[in-house]
N, C-alpha and C. Protein backbone atom coordinates (compact mmCIF):
# COMPACT_ATOMS: atom_id res chain seq x y z
N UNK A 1 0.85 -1.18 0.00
CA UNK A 1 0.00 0.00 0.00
C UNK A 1 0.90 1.24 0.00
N UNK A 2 0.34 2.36 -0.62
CA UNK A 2 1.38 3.46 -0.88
C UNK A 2 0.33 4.63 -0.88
N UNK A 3 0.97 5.70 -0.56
CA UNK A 3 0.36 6.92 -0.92
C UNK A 3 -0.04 7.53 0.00
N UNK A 4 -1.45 8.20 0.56
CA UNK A 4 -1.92 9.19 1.50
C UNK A 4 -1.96 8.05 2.53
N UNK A 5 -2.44 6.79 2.32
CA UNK A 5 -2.97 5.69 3.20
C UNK A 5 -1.62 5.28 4.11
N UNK A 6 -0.88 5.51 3.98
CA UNK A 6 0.20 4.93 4.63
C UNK A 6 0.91 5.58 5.84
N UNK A 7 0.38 7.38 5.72
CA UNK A 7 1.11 8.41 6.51
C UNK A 7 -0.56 8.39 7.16
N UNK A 8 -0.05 8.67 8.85
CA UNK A 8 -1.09 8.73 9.76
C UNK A 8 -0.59 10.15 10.30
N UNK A 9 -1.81 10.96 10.34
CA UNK A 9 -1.47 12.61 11.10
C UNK A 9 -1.39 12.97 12.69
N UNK A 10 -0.75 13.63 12.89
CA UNK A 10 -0.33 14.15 14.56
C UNK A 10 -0.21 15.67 14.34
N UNK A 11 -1.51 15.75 15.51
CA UNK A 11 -1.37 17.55 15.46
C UNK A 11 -0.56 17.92 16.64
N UNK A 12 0.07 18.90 16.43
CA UNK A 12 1.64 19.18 17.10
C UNK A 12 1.54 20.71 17.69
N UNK A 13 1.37 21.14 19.28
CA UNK A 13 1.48 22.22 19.35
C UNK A 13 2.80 23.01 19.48
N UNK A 14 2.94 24.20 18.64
CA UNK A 14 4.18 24.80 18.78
C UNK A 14 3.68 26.31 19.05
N UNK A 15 5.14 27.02 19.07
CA UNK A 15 4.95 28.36 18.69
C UNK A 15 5.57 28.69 17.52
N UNK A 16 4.86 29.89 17.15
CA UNK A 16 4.69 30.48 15.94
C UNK A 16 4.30 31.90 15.76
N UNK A 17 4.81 32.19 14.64
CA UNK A 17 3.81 33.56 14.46
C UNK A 17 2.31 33.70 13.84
N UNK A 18 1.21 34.54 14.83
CA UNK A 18 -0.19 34.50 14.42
C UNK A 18 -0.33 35.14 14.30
N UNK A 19 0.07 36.00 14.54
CA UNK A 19 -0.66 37.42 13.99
C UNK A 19 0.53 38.67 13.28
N UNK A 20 0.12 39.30 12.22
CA UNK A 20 0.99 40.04 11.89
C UNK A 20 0.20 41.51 11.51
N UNK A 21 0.98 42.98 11.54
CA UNK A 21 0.40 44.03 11.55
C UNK A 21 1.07 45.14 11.31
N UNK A 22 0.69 46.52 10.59
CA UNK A 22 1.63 47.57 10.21
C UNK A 22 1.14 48.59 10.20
N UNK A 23 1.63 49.54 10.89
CA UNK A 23 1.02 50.97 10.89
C UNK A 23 1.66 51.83 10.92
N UNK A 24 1.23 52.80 9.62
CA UNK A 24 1.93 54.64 9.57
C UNK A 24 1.23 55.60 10.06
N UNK A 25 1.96 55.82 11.07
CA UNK A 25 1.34 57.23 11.52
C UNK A 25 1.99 58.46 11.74
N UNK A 26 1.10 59.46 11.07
CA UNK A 26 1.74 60.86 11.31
C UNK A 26 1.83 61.55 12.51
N UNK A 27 1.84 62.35 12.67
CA UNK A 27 1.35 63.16 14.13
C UNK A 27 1.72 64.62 14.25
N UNK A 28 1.23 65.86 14.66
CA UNK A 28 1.72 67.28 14.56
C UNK A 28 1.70 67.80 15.79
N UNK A 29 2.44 68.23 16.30
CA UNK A 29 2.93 68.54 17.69
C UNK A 29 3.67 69.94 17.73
N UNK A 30 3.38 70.99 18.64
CA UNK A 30 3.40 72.00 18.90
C UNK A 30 4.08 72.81 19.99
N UNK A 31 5.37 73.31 19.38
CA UNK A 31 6.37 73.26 20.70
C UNK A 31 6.55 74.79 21.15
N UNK A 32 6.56 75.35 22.14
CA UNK A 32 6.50 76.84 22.82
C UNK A 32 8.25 76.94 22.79
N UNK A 33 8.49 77.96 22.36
CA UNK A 33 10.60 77.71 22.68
C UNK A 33 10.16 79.36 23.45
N UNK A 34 11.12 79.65 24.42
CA UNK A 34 11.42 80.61 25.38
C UNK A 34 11.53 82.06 24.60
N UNK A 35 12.03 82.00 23.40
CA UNK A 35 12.21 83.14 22.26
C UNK A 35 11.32 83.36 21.18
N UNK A 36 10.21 84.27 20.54
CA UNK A 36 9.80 84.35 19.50
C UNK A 36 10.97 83.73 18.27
N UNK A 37 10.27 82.98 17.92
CA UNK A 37 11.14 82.38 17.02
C UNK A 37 11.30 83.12 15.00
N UNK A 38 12.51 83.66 14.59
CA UNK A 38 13.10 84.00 13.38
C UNK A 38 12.67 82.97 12.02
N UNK A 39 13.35 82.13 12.50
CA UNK A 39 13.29 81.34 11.17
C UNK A 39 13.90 79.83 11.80
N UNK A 40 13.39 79.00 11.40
CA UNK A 40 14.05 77.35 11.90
C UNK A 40 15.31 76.92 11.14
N UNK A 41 15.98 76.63 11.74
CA UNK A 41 17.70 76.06 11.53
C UNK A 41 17.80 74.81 11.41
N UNK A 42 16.81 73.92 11.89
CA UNK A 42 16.60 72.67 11.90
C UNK A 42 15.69 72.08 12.83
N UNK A 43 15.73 70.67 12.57
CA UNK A 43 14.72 69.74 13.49
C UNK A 43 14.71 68.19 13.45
N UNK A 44 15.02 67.83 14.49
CA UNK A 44 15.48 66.70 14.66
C UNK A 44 14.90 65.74 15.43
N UNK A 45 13.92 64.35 15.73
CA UNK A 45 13.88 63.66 16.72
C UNK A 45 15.15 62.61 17.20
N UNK A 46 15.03 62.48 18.82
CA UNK A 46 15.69 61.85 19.44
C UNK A 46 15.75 61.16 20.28
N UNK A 47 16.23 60.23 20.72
CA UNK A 47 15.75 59.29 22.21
C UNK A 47 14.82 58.47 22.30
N UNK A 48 14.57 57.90 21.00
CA UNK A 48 12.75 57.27 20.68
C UNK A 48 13.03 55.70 21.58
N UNK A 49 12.48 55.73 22.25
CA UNK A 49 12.21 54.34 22.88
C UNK A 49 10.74 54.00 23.13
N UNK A 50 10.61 52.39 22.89
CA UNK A 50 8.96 51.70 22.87
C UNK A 50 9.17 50.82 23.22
N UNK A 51 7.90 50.15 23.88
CA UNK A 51 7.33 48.70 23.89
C UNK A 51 6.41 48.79 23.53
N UNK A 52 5.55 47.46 23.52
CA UNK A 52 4.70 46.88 22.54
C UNK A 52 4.00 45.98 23.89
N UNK A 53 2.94 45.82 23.70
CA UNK A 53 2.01 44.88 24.56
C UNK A 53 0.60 44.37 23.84
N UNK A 54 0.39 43.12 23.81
CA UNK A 54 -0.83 42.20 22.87
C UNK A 54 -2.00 43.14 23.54
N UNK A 55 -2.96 43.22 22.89
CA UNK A 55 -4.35 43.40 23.05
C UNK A 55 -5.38 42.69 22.42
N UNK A 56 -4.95 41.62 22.39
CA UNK A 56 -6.18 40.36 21.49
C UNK A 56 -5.91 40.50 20.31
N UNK A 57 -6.95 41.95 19.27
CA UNK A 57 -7.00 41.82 18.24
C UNK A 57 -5.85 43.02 17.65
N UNK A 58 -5.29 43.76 18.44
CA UNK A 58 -3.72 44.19 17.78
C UNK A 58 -3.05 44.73 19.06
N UNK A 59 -2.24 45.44 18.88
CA UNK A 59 -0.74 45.49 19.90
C UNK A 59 -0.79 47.61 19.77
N UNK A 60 -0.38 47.27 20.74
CA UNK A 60 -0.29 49.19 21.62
C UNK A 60 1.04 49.03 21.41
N UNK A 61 1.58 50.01 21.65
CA UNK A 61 2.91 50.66 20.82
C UNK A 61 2.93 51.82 21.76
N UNK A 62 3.61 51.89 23.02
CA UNK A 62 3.54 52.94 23.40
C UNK A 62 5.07 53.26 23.67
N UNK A 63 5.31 54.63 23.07
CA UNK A 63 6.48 55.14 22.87
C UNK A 63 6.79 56.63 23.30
N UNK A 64 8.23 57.07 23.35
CA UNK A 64 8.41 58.65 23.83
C UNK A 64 9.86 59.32 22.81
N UNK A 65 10.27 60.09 22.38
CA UNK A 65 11.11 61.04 21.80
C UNK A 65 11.42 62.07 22.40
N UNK A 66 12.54 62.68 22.41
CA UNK A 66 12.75 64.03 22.12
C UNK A 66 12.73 65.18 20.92
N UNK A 67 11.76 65.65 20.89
CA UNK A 67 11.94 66.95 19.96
C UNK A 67 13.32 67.99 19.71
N UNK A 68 14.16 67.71 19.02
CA UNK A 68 14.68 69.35 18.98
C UNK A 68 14.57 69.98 18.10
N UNK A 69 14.55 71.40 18.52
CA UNK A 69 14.20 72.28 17.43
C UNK A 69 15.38 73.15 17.85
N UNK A 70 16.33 73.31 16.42
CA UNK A 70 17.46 74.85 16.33
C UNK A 70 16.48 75.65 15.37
N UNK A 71 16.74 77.01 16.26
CA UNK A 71 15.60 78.23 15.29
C UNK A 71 16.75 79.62 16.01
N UNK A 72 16.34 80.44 14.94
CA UNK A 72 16.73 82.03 15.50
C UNK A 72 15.95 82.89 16.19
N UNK A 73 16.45 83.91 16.81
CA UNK A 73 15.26 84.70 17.15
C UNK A 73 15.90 85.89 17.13
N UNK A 74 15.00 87.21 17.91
CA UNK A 74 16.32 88.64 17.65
C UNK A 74 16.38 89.04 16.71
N UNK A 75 15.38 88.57 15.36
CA UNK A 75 15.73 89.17 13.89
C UNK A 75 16.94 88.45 13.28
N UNK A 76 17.35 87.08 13.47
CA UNK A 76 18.67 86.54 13.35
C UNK A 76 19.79 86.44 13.63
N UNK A 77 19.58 87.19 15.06
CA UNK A 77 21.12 87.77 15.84
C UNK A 77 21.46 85.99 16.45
N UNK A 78 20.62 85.52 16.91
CA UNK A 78 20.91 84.81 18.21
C UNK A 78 19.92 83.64 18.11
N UNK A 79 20.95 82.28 18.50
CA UNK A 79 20.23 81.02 18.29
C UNK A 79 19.79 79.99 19.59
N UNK A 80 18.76 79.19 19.52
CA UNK A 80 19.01 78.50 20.74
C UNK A 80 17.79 77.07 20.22
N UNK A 81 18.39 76.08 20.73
CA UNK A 81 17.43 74.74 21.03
C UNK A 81 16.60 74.24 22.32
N UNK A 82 15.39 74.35 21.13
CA UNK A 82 14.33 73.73 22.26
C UNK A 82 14.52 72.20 22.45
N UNK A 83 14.02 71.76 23.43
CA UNK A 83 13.44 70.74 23.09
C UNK A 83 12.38 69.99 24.11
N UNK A 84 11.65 69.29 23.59
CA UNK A 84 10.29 68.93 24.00
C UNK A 84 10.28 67.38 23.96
N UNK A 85 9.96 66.69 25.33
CA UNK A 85 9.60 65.19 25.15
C UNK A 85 8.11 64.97 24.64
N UNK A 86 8.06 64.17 23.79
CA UNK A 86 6.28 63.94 23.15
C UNK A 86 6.19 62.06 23.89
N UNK A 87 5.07 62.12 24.31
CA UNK A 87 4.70 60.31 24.46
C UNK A 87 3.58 60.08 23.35
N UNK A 88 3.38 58.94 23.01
CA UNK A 88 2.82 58.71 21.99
C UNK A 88 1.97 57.11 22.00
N UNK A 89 0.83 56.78 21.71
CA UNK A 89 0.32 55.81 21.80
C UNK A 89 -0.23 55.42 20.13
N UNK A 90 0.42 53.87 19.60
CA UNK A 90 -0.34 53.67 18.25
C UNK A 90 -0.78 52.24 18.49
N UNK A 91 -1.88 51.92 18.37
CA UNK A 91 -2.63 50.64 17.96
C UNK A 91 -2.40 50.28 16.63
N UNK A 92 -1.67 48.75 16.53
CA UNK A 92 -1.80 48.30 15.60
C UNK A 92 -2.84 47.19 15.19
N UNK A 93 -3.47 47.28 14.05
CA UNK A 93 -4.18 46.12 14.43
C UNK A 93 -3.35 45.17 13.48
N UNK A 94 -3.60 43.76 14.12
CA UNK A 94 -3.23 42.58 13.30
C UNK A 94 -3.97 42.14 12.66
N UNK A 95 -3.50 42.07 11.01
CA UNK A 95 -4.56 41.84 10.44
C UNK A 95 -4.64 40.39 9.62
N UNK A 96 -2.59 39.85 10.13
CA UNK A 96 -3.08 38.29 9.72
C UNK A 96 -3.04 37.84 11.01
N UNK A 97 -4.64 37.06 10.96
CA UNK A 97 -4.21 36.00 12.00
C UNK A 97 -4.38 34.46 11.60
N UNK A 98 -3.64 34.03 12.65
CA UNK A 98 -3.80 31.99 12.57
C UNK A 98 -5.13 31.30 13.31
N UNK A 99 -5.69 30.90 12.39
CA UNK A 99 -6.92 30.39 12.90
C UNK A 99 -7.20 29.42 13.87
N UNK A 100 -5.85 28.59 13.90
CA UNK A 100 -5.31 27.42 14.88
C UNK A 100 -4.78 27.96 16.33
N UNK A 101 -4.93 28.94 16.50
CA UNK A 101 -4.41 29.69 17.90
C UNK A 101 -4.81 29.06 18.70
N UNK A 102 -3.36 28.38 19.71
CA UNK A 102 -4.35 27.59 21.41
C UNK A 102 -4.80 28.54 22.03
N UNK A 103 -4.14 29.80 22.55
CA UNK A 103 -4.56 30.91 23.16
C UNK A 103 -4.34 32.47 22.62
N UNK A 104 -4.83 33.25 23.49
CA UNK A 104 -4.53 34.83 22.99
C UNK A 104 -3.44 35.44 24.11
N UNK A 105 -2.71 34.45 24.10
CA UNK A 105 -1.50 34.93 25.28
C UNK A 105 -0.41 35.05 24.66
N UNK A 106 0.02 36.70 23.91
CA UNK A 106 0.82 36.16 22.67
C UNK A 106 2.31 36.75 22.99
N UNK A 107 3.15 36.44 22.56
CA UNK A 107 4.39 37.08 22.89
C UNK A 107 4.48 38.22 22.03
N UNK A 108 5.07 39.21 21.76
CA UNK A 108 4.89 40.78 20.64
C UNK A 108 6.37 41.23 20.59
N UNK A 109 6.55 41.14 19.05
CA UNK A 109 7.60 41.69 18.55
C UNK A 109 7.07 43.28 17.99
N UNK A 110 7.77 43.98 17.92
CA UNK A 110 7.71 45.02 17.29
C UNK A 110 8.67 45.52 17.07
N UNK A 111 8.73 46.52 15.34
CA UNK A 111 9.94 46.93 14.69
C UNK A 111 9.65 48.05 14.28
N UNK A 112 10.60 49.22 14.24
CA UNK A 112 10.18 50.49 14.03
C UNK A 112 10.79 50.45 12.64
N UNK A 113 10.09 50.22 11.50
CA UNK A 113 10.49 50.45 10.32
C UNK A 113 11.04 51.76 9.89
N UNK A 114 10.11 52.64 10.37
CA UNK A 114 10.81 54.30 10.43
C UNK A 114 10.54 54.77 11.41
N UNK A 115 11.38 55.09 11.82
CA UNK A 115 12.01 55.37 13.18
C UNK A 115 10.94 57.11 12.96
N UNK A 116 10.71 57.60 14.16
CA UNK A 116 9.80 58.59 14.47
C UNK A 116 10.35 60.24 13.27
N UNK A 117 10.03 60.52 12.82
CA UNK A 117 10.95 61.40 11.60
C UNK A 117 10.12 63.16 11.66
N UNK A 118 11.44 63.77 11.79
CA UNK A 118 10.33 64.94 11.89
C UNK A 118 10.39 65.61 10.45
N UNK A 119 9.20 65.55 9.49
CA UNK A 119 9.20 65.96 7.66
C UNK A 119 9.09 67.54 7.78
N UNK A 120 9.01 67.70 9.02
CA UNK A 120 8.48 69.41 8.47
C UNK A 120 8.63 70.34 10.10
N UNK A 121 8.79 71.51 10.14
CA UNK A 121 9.06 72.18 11.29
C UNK A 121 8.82 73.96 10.77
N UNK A 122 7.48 74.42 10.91
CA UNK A 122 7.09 75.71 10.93
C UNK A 122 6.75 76.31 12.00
N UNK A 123 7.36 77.78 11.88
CA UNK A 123 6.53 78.92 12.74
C UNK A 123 5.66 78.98 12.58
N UNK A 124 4.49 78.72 13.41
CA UNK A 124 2.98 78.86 13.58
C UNK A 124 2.35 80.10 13.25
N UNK A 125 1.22 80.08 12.76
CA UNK A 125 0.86 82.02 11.84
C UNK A 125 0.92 82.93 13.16
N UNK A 126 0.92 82.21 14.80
CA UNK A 126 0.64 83.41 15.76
C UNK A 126 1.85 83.81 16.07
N UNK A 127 3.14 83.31 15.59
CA UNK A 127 4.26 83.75 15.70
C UNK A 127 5.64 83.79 16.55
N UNK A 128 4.86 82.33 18.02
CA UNK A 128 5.47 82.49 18.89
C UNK A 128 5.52 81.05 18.96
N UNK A 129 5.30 80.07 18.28
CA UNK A 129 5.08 78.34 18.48
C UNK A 129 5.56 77.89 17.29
N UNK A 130 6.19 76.55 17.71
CA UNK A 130 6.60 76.13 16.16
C UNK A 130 6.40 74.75 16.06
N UNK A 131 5.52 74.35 15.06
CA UNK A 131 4.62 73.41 14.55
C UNK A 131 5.44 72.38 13.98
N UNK A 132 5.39 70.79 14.40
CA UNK A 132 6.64 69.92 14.12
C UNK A 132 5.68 68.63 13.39
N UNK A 133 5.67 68.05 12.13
CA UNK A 133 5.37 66.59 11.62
C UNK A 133 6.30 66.48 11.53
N UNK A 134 5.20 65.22 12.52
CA UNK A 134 6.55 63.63 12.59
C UNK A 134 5.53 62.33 11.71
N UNK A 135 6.61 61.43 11.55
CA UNK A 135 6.07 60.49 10.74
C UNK A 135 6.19 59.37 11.43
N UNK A 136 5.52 57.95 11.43
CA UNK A 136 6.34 56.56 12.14
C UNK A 136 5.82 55.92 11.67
N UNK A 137 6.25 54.48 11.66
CA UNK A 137 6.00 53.27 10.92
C UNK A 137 6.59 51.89 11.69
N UNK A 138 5.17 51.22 12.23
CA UNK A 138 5.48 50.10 12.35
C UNK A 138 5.05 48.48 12.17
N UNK A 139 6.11 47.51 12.58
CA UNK A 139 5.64 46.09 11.80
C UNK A 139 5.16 45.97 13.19
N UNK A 140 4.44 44.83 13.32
CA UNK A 140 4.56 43.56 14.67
C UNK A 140 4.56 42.28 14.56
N UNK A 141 4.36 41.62 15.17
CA UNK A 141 4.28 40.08 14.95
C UNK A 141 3.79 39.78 16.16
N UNK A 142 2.73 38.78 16.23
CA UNK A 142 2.45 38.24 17.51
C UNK A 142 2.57 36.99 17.89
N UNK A 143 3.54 36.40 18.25
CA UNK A 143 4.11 34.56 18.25
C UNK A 143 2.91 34.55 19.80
N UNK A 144 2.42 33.01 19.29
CA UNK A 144 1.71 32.58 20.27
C UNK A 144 1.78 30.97 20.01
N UNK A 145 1.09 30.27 20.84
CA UNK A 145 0.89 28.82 20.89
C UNK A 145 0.05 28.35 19.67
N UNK A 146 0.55 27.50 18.57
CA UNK A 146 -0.72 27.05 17.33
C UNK A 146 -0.53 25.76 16.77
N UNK A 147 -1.41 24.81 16.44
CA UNK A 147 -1.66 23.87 15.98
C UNK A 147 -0.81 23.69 14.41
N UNK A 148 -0.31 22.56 14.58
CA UNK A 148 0.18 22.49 12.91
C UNK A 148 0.32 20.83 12.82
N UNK A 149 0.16 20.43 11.73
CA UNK A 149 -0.75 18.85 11.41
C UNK A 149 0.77 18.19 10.53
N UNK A 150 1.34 16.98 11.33
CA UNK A 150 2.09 16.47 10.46
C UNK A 150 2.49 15.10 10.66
N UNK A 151 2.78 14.70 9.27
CA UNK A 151 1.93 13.22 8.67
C UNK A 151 3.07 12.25 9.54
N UNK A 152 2.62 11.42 9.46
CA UNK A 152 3.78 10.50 10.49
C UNK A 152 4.04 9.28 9.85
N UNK A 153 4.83 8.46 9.24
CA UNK A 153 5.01 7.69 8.40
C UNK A 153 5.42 6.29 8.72
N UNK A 154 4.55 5.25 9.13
CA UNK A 154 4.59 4.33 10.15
C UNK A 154 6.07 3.27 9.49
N UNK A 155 6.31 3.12 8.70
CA UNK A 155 7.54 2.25 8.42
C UNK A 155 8.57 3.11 8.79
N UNK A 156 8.51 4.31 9.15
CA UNK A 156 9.91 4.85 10.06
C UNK A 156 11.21 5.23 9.03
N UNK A 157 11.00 5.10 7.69
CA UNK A 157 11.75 5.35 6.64
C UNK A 157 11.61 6.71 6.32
N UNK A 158 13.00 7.02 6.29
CA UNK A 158 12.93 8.66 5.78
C UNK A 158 14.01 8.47 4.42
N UNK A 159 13.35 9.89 3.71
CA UNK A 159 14.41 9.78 2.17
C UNK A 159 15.49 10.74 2.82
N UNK A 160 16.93 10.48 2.51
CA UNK A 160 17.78 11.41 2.73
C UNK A 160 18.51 11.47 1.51
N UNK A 161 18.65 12.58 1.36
CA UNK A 161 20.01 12.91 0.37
C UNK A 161 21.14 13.61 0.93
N UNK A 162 22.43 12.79 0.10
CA UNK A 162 23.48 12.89 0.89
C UNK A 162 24.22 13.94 -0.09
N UNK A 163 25.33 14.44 0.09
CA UNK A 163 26.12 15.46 -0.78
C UNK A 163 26.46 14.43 -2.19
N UNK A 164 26.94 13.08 -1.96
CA UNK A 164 27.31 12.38 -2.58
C UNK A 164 26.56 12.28 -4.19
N UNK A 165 24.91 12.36 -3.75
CA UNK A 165 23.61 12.41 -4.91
C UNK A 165 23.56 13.25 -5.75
N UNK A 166 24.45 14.67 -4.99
CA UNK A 166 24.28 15.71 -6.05
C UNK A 166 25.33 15.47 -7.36
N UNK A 167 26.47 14.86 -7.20
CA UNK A 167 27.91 15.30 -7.57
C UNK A 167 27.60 15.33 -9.26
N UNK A 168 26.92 14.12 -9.47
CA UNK A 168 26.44 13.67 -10.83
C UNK A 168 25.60 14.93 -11.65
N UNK A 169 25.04 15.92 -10.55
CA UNK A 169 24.14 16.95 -11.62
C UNK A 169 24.92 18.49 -11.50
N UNK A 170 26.48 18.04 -11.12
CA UNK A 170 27.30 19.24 -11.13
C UNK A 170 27.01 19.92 -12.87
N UNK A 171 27.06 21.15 -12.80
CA UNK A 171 27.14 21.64 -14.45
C UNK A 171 29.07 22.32 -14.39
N UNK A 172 29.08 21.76 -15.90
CA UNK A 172 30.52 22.06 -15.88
C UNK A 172 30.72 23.10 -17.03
N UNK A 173 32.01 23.95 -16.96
CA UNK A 173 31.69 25.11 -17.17
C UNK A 173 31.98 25.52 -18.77
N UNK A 174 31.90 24.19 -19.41
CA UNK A 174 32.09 23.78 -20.77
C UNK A 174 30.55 23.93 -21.41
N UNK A 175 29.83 23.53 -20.36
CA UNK A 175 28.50 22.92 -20.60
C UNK A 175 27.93 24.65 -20.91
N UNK A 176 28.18 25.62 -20.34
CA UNK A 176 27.96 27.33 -20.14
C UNK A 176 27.73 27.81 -21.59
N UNK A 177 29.13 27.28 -21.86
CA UNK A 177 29.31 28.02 -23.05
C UNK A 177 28.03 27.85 -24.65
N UNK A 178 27.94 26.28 -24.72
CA UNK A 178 26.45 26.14 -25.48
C UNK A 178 25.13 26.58 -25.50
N UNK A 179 24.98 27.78 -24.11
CA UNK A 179 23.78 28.60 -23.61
C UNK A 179 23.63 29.33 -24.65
N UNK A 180 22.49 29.72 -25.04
CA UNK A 180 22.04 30.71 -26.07
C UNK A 180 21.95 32.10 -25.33
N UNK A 181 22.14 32.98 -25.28
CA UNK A 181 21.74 33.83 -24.34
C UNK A 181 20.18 34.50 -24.52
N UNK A 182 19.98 34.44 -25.76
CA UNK A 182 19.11 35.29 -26.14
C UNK A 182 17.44 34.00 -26.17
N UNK A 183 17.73 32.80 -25.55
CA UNK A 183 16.75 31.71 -25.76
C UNK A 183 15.59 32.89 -24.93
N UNK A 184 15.42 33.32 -23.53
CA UNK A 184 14.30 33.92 -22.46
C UNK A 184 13.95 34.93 -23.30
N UNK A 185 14.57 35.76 -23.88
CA UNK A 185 14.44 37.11 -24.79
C UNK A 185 13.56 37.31 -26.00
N UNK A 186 13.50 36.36 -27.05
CA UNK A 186 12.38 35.97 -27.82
C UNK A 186 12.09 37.50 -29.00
N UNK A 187 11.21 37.02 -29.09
CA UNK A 187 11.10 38.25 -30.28
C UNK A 187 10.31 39.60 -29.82
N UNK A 188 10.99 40.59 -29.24
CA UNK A 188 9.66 41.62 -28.43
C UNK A 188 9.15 42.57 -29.45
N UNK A 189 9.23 42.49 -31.04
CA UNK A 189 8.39 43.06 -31.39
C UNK A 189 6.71 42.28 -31.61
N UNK A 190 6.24 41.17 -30.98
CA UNK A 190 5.19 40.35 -31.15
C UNK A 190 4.04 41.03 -29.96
């Protein structure tokens, strides 16, 4: 007897990844600096640190930065940096999940694909605040406990291949040279 009939199945709990998820978010944040501010010199985030914690159906992301902002003031005489800590909360939802999940007790990776970015930094029209987008982007993954089905093969015979099997389908570099190059290429005026 041969074929499906011969392998008997065993469902096997492991861990794995079940859930997966990605989110961009912007955000505009509004920083007071001690000086009517001239004109902005730059802008920079810094210090970004997060964790991540499961919530069933996606993962919190709660994180903090430093703002800095170099700007002039004085009509351009004279410079100075603000800077401002922002905290920040993003829900991701997961939007693959494994249907085989033993539980919702999941372990959570998270990756800051782009790191918190500040795209833009204006003097506000009232003349005394300066207006900061930031950008962020992130993956997650949620490894948890899940079912996976595999066949068990009662004569205890496994196929192995050894290095030895390959040696015979080495290509040698004689064999190269008879390649057409142009065989994949074909005729592209058709």
């Amino acid at each position: 007897m041969s074929g499906k009939e011969d392998y008997k199945y065993r469902e096997i709990i492991t861990k794995a990844v079940c859930g997966k998820g990605r989110k961009f978010s912007q955000a505009t944040h509004t920083v007071t600096p001690s000086h009517r501010p001239t004109s902005i010199l730059g802008c920079w985030i810094i210090n970004h640190s997060f964790s991540a914690k499961n919530k069933k159906d996606f993962v919190d992301v709660d994180g903090v930065y430093d703002i800095n902002i170099w700007y002039s003031y004085n009509n351009n005489t004279k410079t100075e940096v603000v800077t401002e800590t922002v905290k920040y909360k993003d829900e991701v939802p997961l939007r693959k999940k494994d249907e085989n999940v033993v539980s919702d007790d999941f372990e959570v990776l998270a990756k800051a694909v782009q790191e918190p970015n500040a795209q833009e930094a204006t003097i506000a029209p009232n003349g005394n605040k300066i207006v900061v987008h930031v950008e962020r982007d992130f993956i997650v993954e949620a490894i948890g406990e899940t079912k996976v089905y595999v066949a068990i093969n009662p004569d205890g015979t496994i196929d192995t291949w050894d290095d030895e099997d390959w040696e015979d389908l080495e290509v040698e570099d004689e064999e190269f040279e008879d390649l057409d190059p142009n065989f994949l290429i074909g005729d592209l005026e058709e």
